[in-house]
C-alpha atoms as a PDB file:
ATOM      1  CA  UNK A   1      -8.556   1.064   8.411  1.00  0.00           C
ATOM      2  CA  UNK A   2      -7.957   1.968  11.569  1.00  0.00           C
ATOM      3  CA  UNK A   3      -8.653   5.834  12.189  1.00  0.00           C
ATOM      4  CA  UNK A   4      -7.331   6.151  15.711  1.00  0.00           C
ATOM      5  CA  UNK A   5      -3.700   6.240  14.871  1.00  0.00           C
ATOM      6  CA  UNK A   6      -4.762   8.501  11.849  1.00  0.00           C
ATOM      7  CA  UNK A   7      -2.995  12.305  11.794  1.00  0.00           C
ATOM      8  CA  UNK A   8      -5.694  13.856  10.360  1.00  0.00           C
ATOM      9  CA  UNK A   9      -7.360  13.464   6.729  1.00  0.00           C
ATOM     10  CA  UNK A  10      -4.705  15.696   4.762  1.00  0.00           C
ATOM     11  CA  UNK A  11      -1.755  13.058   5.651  1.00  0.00           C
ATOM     12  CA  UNK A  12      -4.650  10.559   4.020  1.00  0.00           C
ATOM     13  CA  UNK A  13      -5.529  12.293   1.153  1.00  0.00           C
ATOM     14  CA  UNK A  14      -1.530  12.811   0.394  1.00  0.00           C
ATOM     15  CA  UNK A  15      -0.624   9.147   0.827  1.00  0.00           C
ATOM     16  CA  UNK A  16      -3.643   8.476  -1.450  1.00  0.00           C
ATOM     17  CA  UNK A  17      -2.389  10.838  -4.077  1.00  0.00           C
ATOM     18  CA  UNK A  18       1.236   9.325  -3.405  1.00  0.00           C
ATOM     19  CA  UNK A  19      -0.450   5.663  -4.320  1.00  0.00           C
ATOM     20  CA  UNK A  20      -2.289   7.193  -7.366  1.00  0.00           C
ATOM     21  CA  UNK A  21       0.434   7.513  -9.023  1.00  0.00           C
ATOM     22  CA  UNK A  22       1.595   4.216  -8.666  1.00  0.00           C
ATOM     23  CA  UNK A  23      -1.493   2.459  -9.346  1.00  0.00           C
ATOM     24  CA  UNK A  24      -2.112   2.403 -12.904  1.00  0.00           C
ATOM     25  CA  UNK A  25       1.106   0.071 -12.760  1.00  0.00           C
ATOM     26  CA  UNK A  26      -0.586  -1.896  -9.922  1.00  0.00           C
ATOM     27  CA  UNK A  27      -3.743  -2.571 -11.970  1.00  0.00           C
ATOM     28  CA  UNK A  28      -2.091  -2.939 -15.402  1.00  0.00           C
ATOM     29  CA  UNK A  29      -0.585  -6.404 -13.616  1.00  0.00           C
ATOM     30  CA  UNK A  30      -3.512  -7.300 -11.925  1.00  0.00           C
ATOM     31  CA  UNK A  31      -2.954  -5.976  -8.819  1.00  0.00           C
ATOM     32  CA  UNK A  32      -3.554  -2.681  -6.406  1.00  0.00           C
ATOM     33  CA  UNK A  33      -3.045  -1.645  -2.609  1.00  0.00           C
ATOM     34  CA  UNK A  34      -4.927  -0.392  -0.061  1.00  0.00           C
ATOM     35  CA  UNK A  35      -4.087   1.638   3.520  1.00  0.00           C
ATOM     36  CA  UNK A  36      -4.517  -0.098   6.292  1.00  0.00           C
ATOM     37  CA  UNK A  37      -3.619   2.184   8.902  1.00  0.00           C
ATOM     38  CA  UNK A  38      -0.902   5.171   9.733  1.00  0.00           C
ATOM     39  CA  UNK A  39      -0.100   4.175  13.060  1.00  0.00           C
ATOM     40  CA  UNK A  40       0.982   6.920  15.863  1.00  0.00           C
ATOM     41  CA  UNK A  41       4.865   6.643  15.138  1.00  0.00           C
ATOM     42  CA  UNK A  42       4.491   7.130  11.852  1.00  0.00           C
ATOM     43  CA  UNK A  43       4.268   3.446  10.168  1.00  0.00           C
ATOM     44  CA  UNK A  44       2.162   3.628   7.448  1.00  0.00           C
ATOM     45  CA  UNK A  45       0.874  -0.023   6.897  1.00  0.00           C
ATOM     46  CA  UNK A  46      -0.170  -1.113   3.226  1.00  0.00           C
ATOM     47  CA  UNK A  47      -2.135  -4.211   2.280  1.00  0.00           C
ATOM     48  CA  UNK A  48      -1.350  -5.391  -1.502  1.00  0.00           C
ATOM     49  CA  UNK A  49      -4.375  -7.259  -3.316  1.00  0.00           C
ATOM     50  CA  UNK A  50      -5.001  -8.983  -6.464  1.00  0.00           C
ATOM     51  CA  UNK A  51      -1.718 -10.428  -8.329  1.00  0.00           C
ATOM     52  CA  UNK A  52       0.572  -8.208  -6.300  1.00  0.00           C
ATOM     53  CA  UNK A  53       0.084 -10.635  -3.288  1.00  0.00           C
ATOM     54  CA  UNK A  54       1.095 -13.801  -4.789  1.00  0.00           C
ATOM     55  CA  UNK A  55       3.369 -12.017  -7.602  1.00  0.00           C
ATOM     56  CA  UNK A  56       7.303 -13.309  -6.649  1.00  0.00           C
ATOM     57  CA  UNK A  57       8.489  -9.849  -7.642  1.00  0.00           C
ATOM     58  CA  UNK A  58       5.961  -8.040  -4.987  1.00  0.00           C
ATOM     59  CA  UNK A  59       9.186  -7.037  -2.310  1.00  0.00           C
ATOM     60  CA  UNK A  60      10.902  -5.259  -5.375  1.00  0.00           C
ATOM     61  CA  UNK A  61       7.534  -3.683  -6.087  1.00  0.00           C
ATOM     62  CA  UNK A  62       7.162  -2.723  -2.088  1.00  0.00           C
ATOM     63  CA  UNK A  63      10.282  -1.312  -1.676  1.00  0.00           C
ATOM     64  CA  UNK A  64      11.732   0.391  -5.232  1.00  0.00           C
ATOM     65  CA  UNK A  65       7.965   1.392  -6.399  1.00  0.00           C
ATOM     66  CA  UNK A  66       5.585   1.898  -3.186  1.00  0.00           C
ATOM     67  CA  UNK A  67       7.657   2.495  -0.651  1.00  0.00           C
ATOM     68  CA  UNK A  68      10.357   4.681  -2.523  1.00  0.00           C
ATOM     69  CA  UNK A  69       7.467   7.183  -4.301  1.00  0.00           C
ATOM     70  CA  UNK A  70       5.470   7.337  -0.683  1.00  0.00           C
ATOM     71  CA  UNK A  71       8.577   8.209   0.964  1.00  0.00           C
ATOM     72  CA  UNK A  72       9.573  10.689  -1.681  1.00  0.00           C
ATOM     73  CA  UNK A  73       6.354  12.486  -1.281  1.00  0.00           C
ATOM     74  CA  UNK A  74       5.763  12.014   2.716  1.00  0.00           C
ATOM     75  CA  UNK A  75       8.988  11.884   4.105  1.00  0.00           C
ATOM     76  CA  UNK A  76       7.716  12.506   7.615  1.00  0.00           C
ATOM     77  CA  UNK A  77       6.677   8.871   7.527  1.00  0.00           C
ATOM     78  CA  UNK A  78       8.973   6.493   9.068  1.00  0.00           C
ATOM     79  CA  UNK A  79       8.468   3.186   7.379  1.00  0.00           C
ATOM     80  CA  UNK A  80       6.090   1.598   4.756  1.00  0.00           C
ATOM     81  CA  UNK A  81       5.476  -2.259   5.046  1.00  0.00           C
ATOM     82  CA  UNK A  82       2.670  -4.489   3.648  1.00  0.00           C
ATOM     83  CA  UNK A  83       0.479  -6.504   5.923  1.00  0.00           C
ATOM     84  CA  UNK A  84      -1.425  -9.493   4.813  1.00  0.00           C
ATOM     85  CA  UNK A  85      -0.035 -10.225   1.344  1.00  0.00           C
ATOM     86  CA  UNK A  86      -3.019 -11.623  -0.608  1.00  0.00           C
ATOM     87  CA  UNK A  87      -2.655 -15.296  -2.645  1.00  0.00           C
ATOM     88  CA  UNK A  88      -5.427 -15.541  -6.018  1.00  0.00           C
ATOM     89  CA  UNK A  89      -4.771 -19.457  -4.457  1.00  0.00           C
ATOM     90  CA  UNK A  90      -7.011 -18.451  -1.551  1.00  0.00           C
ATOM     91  CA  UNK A  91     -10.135 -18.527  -1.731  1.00  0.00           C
ATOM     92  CA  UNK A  92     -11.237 -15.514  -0.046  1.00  0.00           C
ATOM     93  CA  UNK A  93      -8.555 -13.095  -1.213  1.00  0.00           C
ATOM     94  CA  UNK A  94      -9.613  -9.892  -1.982  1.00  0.00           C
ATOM     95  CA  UNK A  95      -8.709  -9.378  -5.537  1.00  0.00           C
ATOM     96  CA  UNK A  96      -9.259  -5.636  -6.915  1.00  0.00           C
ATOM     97  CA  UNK A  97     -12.989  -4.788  -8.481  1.00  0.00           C
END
């Protein structure tokens, strides 16, 4: 993660709450996310692992379940994508522990 463009720990520790409560669905499939970095104007950018990357409804998932809860609960945020989309095809994809 990058921790230059980071605005402190609390905006952290409320975007990992925010993802908590989305993760239990994440797992239950196979799957999970991870923060990558909140960059300086605001861009908070995700990485999805496990079955989420290779899973044909992940863009639903991004933007009705991810995006829509972190948004809800950190509206200062301007955007929420995904970077790196993981495949269980590849052979070094990071699939969840």
């Amino acid at each position: 993660m990058n921790t230059d463009t980071l605005n402190g720990n609390d905006l952290l520790e409320r975007i990992e709450k925010s993802l908590d409560k989305i993760r239990p669905y994440l797992e239950a499939d196979g799957g999970n996310v991870k923060v990558l970095e909140i960059t300086t104007d605001m861009v908070l950018r995700l990485e999805l692992l496990g079955a989420c990357g290779n899973c044909p409804m992940s863009t639903m998932t991004m933007k009705a379940g991810i995006e829509e809860t972190i948004k809800r609960d950190l509206p200062e945020l301007k955007e929420v994508e995904a970077i790196n989309i993981t495949s269980t095809k590849n052979p070094n994809a990071k699939l969840p522990n």
